[in-house]
N, C-alpha and C. Protein backbone atom coordinates (compact mmCIF):
# COMPACT_ATOMS: atom_id res chain seq x y z
N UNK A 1 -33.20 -19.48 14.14
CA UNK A 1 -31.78 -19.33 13.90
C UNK A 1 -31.56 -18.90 12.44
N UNK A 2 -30.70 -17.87 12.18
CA UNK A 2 -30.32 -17.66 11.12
C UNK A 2 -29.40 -18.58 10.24
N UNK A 3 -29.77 -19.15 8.88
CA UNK A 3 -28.71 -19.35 7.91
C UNK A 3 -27.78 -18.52 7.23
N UNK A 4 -26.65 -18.87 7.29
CA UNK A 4 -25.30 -18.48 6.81
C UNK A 4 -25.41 -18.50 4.78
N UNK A 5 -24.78 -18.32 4.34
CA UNK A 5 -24.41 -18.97 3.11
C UNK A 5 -23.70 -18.02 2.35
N UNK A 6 -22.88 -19.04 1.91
CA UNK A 6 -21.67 -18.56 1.11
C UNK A 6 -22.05 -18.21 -0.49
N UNK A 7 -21.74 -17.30 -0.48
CA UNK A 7 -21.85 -16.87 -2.31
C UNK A 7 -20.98 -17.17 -3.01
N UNK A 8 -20.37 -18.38 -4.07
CA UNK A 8 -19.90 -18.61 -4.78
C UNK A 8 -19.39 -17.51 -5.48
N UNK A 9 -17.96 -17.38 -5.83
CA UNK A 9 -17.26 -16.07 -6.54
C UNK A 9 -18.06 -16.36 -8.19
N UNK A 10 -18.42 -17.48 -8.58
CA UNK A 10 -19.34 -17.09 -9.75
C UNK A 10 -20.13 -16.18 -9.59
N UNK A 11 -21.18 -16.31 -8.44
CA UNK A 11 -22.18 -15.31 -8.56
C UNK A 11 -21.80 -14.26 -8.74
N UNK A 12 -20.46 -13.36 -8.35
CA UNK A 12 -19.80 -11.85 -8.33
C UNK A 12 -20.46 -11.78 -9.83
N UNK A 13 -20.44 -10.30 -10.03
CA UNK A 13 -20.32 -10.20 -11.66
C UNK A 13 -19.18 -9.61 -11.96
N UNK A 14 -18.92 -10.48 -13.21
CA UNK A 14 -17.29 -10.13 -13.41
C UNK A 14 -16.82 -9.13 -14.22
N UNK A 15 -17.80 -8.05 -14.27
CA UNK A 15 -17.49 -6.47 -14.80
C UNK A 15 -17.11 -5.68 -13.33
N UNK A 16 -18.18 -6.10 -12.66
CA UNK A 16 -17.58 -5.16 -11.36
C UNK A 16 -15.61 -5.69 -10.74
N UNK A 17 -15.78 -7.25 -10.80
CA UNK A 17 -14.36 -7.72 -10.58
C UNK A 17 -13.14 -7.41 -10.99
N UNK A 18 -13.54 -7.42 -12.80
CA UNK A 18 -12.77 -6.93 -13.50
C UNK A 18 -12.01 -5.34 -12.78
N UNK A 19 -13.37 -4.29 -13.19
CA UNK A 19 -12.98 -3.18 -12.80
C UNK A 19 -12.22 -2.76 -11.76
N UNK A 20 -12.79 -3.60 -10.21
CA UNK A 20 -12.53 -3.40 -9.20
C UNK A 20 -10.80 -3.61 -8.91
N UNK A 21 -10.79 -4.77 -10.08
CA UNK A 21 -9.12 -5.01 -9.39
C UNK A 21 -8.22 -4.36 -10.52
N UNK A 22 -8.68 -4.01 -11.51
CA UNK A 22 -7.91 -3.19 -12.07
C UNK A 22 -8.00 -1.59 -11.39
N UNK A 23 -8.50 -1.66 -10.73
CA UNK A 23 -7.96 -0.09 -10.09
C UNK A 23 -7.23 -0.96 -8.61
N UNK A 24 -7.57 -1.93 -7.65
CA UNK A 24 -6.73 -2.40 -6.52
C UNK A 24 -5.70 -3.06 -6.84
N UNK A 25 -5.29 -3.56 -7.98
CA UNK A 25 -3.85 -4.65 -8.45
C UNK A 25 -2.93 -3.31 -8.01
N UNK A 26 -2.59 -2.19 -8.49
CA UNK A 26 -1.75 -1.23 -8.63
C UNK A 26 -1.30 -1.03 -7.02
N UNK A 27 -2.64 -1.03 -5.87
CA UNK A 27 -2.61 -0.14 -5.09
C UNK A 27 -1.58 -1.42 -4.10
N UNK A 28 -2.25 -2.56 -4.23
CA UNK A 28 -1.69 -3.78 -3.82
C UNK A 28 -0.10 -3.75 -4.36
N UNK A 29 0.23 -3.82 -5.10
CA UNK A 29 1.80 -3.98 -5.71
C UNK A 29 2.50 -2.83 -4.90
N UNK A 30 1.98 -1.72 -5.16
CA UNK A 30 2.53 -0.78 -4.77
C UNK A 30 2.67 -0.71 -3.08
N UNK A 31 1.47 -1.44 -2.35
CA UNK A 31 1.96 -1.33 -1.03
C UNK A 31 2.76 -2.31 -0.72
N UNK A 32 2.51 -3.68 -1.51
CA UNK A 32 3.76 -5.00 -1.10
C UNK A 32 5.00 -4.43 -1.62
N UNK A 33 5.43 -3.46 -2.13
CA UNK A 33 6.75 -2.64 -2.15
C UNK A 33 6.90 -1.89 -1.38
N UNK A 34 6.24 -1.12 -1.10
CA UNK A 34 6.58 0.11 0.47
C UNK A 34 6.90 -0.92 1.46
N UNK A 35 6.22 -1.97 1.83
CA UNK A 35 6.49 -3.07 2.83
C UNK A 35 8.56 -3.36 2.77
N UNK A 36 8.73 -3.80 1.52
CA UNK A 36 9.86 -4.31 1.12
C UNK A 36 11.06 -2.95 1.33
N UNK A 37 10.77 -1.70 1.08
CA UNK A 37 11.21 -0.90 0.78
C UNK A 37 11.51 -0.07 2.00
N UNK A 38 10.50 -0.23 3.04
CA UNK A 38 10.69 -0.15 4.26
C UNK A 38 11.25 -0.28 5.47
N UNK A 39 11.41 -1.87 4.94
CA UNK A 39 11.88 -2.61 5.85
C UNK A 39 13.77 -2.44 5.43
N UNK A 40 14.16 -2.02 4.55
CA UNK A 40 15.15 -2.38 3.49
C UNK A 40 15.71 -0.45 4.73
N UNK A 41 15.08 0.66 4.10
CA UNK A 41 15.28 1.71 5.06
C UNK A 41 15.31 1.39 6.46
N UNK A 42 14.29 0.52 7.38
CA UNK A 42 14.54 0.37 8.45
C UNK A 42 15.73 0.06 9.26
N UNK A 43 16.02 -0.86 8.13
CA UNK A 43 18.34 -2.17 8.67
C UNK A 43 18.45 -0.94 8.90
N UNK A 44 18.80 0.21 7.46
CA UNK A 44 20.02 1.14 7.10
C UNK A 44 19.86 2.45 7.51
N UNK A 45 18.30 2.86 7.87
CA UNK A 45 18.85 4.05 8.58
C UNK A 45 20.16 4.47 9.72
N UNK A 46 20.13 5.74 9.58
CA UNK A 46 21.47 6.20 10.99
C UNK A 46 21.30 7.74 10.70
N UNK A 47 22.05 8.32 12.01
CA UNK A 47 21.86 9.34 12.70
C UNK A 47 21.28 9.27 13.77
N UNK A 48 21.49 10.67 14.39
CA UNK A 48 20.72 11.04 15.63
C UNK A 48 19.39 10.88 15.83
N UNK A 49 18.33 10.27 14.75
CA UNK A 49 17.06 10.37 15.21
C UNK A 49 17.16 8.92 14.98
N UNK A 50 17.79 7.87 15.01
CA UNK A 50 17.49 6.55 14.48
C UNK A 50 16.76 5.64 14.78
N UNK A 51 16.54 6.11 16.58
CA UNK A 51 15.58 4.89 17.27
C UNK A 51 14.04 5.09 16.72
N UNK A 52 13.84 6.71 17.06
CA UNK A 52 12.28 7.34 16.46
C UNK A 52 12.18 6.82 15.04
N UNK A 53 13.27 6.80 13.94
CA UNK A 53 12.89 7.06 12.53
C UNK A 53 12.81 5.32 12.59
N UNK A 54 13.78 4.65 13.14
CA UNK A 54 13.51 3.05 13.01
C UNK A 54 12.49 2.36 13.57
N UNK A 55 11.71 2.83 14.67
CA UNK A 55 10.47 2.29 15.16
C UNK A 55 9.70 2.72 13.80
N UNK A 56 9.51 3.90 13.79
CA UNK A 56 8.21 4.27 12.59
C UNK A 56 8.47 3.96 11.78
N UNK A 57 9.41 3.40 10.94
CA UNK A 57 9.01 2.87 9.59
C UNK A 57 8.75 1.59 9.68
N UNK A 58 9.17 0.94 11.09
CA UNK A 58 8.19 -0.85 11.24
C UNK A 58 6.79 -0.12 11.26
N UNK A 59 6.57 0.84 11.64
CA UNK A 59 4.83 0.84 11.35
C UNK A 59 4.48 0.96 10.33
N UNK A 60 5.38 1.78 9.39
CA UNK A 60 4.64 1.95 7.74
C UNK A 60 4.81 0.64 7.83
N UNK A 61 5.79 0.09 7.55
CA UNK A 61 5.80 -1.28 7.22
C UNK A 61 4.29 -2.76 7.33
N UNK A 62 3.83 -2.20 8.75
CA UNK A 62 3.29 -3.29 9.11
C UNK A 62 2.09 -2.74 8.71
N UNK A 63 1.50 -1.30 8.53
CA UNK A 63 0.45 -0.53 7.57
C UNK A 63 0.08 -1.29 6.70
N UNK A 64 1.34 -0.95 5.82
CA UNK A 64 1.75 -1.54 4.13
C UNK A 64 1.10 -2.84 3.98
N UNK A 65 1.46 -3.48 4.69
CA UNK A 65 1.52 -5.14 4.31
C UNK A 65 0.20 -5.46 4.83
N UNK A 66 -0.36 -5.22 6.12
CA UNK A 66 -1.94 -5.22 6.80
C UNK A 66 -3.16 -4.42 4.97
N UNK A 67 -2.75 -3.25 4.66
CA UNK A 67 -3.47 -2.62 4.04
C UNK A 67 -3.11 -3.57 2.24
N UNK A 68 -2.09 -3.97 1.89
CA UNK A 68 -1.88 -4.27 1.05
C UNK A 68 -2.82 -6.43 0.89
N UNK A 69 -2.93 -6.56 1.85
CA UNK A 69 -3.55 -7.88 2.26
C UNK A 69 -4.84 -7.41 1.91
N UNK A 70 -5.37 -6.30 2.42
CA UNK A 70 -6.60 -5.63 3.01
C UNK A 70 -7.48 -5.94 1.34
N UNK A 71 -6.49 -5.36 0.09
CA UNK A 71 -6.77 -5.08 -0.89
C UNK A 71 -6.80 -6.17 -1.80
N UNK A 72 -6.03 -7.06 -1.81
CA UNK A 72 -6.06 -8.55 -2.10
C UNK A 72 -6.83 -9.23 -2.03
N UNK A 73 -7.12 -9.46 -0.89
CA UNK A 73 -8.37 -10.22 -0.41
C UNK A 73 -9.68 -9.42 -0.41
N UNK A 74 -9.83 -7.90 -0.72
CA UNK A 74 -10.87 -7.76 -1.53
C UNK A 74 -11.17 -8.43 -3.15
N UNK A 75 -10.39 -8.52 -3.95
CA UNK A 75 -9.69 -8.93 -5.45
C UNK A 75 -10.22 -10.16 -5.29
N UNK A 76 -9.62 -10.72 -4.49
CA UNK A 76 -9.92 -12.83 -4.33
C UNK A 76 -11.73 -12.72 -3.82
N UNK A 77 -11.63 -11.80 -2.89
CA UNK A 77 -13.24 -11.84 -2.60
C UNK A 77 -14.82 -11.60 -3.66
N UNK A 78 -13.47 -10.83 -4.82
CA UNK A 78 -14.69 -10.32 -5.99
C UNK A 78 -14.66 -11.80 -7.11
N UNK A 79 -13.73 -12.63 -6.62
CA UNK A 79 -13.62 -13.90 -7.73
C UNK A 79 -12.41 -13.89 -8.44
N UNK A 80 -11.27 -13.35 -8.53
CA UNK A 80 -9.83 -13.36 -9.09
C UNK A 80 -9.41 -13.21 -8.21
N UNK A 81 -7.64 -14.35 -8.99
CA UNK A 81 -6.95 -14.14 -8.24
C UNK A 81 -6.08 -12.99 -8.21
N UNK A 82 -4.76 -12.92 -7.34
CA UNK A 82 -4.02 -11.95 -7.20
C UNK A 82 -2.71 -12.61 -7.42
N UNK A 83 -2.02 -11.71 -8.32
CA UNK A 83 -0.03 -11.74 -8.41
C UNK A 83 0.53 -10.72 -7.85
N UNK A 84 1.20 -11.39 -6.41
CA UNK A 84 1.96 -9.64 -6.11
C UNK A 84 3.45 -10.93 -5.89
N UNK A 85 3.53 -11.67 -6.79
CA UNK A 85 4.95 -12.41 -6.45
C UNK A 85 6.22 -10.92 -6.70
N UNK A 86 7.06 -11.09 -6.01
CA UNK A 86 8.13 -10.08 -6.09
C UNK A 86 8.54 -9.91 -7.58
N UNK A 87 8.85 -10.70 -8.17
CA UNK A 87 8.85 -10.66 -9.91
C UNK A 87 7.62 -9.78 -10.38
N UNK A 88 5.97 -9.91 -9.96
CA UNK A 88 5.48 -9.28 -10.79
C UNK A 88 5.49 -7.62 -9.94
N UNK A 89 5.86 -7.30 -8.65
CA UNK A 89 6.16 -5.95 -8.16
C UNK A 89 6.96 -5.59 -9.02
N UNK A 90 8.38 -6.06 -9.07
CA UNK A 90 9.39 -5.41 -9.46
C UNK A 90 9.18 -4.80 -10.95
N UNK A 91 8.15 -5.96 -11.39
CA UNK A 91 7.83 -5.32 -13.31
C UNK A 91 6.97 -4.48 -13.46
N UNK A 92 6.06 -4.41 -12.93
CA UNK A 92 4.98 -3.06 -12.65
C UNK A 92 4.85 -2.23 -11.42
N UNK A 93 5.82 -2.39 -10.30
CA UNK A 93 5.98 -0.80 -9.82
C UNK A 93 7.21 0.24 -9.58
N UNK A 94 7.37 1.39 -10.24
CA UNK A 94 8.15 2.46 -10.17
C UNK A 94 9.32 2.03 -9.31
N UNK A 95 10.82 1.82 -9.52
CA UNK A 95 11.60 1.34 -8.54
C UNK A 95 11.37 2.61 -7.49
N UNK A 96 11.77 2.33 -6.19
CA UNK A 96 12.19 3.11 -4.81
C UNK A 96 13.37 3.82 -5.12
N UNK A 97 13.49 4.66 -4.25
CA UNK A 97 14.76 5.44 -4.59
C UNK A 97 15.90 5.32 -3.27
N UNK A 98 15.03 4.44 -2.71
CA UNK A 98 15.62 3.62 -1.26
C UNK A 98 17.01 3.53 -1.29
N UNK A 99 17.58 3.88 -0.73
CA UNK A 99 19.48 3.20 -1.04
C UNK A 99 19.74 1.75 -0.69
N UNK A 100 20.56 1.31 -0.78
CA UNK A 100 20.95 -0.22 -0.92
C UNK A 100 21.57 -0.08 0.70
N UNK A 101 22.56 0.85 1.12
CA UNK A 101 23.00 0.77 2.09
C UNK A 101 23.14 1.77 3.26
N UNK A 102 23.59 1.86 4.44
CA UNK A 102 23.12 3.27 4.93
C UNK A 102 22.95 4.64 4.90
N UNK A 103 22.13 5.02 5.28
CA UNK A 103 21.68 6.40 4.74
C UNK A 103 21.35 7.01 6.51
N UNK A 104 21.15 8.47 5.90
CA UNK A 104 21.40 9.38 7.50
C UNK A 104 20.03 9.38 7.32
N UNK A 105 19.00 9.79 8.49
CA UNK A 105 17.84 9.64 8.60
C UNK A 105 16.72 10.78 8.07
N UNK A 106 17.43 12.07 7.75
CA UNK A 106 16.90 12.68 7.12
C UNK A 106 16.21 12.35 5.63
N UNK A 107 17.57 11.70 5.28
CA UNK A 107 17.92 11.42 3.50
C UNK A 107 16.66 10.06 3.36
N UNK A 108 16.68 9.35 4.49
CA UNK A 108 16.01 8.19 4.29
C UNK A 108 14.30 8.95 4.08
N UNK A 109 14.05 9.40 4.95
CA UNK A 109 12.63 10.01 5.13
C UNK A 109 12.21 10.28 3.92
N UNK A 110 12.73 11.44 3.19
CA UNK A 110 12.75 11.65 1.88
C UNK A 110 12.85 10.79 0.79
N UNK A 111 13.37 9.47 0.99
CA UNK A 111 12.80 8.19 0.24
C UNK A 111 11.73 7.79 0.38
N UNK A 112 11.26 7.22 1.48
CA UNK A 112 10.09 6.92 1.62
C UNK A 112 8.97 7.72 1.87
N UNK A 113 8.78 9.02 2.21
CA UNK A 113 7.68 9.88 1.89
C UNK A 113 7.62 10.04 0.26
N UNK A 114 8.57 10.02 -0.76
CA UNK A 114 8.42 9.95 -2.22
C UNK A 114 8.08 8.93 -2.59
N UNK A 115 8.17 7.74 -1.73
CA UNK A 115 7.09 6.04 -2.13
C UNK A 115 6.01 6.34 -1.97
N UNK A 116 5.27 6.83 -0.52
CA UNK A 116 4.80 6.88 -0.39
C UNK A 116 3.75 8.06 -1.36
N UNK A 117 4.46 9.05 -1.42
CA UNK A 117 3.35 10.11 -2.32
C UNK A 117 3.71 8.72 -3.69
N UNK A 118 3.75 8.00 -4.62
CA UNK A 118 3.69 7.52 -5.37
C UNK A 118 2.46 7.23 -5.36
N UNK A 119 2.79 6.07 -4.00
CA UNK A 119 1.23 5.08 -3.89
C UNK A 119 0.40 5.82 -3.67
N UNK A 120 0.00 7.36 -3.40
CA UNK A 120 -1.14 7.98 -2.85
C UNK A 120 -1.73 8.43 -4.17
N UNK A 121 -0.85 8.52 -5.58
CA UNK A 121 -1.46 8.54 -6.33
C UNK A 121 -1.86 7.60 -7.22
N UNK A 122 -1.33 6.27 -7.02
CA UNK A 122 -2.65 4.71 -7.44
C UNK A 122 -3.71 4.80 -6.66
N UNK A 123 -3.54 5.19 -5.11
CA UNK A 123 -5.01 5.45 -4.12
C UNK A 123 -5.60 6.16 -4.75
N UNK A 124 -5.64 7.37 -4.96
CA UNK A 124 -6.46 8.27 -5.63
C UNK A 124 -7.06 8.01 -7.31
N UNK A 125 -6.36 7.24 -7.93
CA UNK A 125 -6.96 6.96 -9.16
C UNK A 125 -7.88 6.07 -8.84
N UNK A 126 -7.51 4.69 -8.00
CA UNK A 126 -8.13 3.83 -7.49
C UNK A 126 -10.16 4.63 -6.85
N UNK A 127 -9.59 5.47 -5.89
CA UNK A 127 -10.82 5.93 -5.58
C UNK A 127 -11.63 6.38 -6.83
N UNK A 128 -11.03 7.32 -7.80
CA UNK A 128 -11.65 8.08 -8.24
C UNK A 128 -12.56 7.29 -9.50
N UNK A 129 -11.97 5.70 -10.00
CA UNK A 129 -12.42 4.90 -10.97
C UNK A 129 -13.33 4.05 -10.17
N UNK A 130 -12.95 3.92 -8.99
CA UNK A 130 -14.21 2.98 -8.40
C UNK A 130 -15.36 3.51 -7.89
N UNK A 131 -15.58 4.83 -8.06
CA UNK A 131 -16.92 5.69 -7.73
C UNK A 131 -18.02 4.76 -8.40
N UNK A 132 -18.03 4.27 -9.58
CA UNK A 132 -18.49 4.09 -10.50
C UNK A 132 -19.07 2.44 -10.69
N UNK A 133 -17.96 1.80 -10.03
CA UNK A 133 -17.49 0.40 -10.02
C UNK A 133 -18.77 -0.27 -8.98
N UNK A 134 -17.61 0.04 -8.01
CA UNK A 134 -17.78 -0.71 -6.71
C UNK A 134 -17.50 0.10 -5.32
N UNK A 135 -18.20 0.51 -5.09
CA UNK A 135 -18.29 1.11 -3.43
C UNK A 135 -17.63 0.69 -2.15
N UNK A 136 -17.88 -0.56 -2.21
CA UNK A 136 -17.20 -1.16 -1.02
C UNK A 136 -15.67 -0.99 -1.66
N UNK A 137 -15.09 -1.42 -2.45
CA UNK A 137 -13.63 -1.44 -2.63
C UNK A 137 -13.27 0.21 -2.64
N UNK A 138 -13.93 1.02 -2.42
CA UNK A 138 -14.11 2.64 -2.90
C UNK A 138 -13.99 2.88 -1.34
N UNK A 139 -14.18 2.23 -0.52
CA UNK A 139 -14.70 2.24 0.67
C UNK A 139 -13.11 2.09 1.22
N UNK A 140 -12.47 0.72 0.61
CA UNK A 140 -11.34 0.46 1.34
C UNK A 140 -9.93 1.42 0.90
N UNK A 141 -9.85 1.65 -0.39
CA UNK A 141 -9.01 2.27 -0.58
C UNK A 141 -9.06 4.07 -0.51
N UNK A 142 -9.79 4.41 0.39
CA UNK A 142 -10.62 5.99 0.82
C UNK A 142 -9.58 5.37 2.32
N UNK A 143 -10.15 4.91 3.09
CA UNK A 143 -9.26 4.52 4.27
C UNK A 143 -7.75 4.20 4.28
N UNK A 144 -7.11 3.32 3.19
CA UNK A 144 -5.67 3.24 2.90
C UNK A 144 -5.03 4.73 2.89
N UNK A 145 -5.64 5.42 2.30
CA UNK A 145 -5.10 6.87 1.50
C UNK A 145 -5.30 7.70 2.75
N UNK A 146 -6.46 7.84 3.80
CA UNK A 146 -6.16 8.49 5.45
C UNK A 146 -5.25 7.91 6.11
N UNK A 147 -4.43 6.62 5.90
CA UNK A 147 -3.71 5.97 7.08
C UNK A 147 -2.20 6.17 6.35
N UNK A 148 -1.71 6.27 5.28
CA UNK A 148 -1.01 6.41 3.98
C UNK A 148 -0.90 8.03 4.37
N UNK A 149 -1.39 8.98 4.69
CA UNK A 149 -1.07 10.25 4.94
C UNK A 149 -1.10 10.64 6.06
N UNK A 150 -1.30 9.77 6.80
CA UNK A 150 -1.15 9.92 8.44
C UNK A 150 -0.11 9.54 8.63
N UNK A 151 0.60 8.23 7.81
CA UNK A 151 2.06 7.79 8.16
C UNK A 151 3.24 8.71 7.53
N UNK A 152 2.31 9.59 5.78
CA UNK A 152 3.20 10.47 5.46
C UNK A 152 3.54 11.56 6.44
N UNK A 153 2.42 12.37 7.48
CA UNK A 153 2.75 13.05 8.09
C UNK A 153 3.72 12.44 9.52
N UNK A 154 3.50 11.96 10.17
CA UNK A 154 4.57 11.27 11.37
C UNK A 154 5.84 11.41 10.47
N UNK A 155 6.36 11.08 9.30
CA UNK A 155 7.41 10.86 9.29
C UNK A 155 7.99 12.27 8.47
N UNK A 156 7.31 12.66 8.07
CA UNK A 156 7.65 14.29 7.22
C UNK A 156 7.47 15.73 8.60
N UNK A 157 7.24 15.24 9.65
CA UNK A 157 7.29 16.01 10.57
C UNK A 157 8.66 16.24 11.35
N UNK A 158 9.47 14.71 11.19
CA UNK A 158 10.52 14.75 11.92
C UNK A 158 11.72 15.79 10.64
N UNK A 159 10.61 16.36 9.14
CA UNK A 159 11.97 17.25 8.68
C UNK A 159 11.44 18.98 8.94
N UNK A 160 10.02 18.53 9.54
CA UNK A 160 9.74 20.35 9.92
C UNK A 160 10.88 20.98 10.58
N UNK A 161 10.86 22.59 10.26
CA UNK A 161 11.81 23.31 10.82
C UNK A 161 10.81 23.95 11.89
């Protein structure tokens, strides 16, 4: 029978930790806001496409928050913790351009595909500093950034002509 055993987050080394979550803190904040920001577009969309545009942004949504966990608990897994309390989002990421109250569904799209290209460029710095770092976290945020432009396209399709 095989033994199990747990590696104490001491053992991590805490250059790779360091590094690792200073390129995932960003990507994390930034998706526990698309979550918030989402859901905030979801109440207030309207128009004629509202049922299509209001189902799909519960999926960014539930993306966001699945992928933004995803990245966290890599962070806690390297031996630190994580702050994504709404106080520390609101102080380190770019406000939304989300409206407060309803918006026609075109106008909304165009909010959140501009969140979204935000966060695709913490993904991409993220990838491009953790070449170096850490692989596996290089690993996870390479996958955020295909699912992050898969959701940009679904929803930037409904403004093709």
């Amino acid at each position: 029978m095989t033994k199990n055993q747990t590696i104490p987050a001491s053992a991590a080394d805490p250059t790779v930790a360091a590094g690792a979550a200073q390129f995932l803190t960003p990507v994390t904040l930034g998706l526990q806001a698309l979550a918030v920001t989402g859901k905030q577009a979801h109440w207030n969309v309207r128009g004629a496409n509202f049922i299509a545009i209001h189902e799909l942004l519960d999926s960014v949504v539930e993306h966001a928050r699945g992928w933004a966990d995803e990245t966290a608990e890599r962070i806690v897994a390297l031996g630190l913790p994580v702050d994504a309390r709404l106080s520390t989002i609101a102080a380190k990421v770019a406000p939304s351009s989300v409206p407060a109250g309803f918006t026609q569904w075109d106008d909304m799209i165009r909010h959140i595909v501009a969140d979204i290209d935000t966060i695709i460029v913490d993904v991409q710095t993220a990838i491009d500093g953790l070449d170096e770092i850490d692989l596996t976290s290089q690993d996870i945020v390479i996958g955020i950034r295909a699912g992050l432009e898969k959701d940009r396209w679904f929803l930037s399709a409904h403004l093709a002509e």
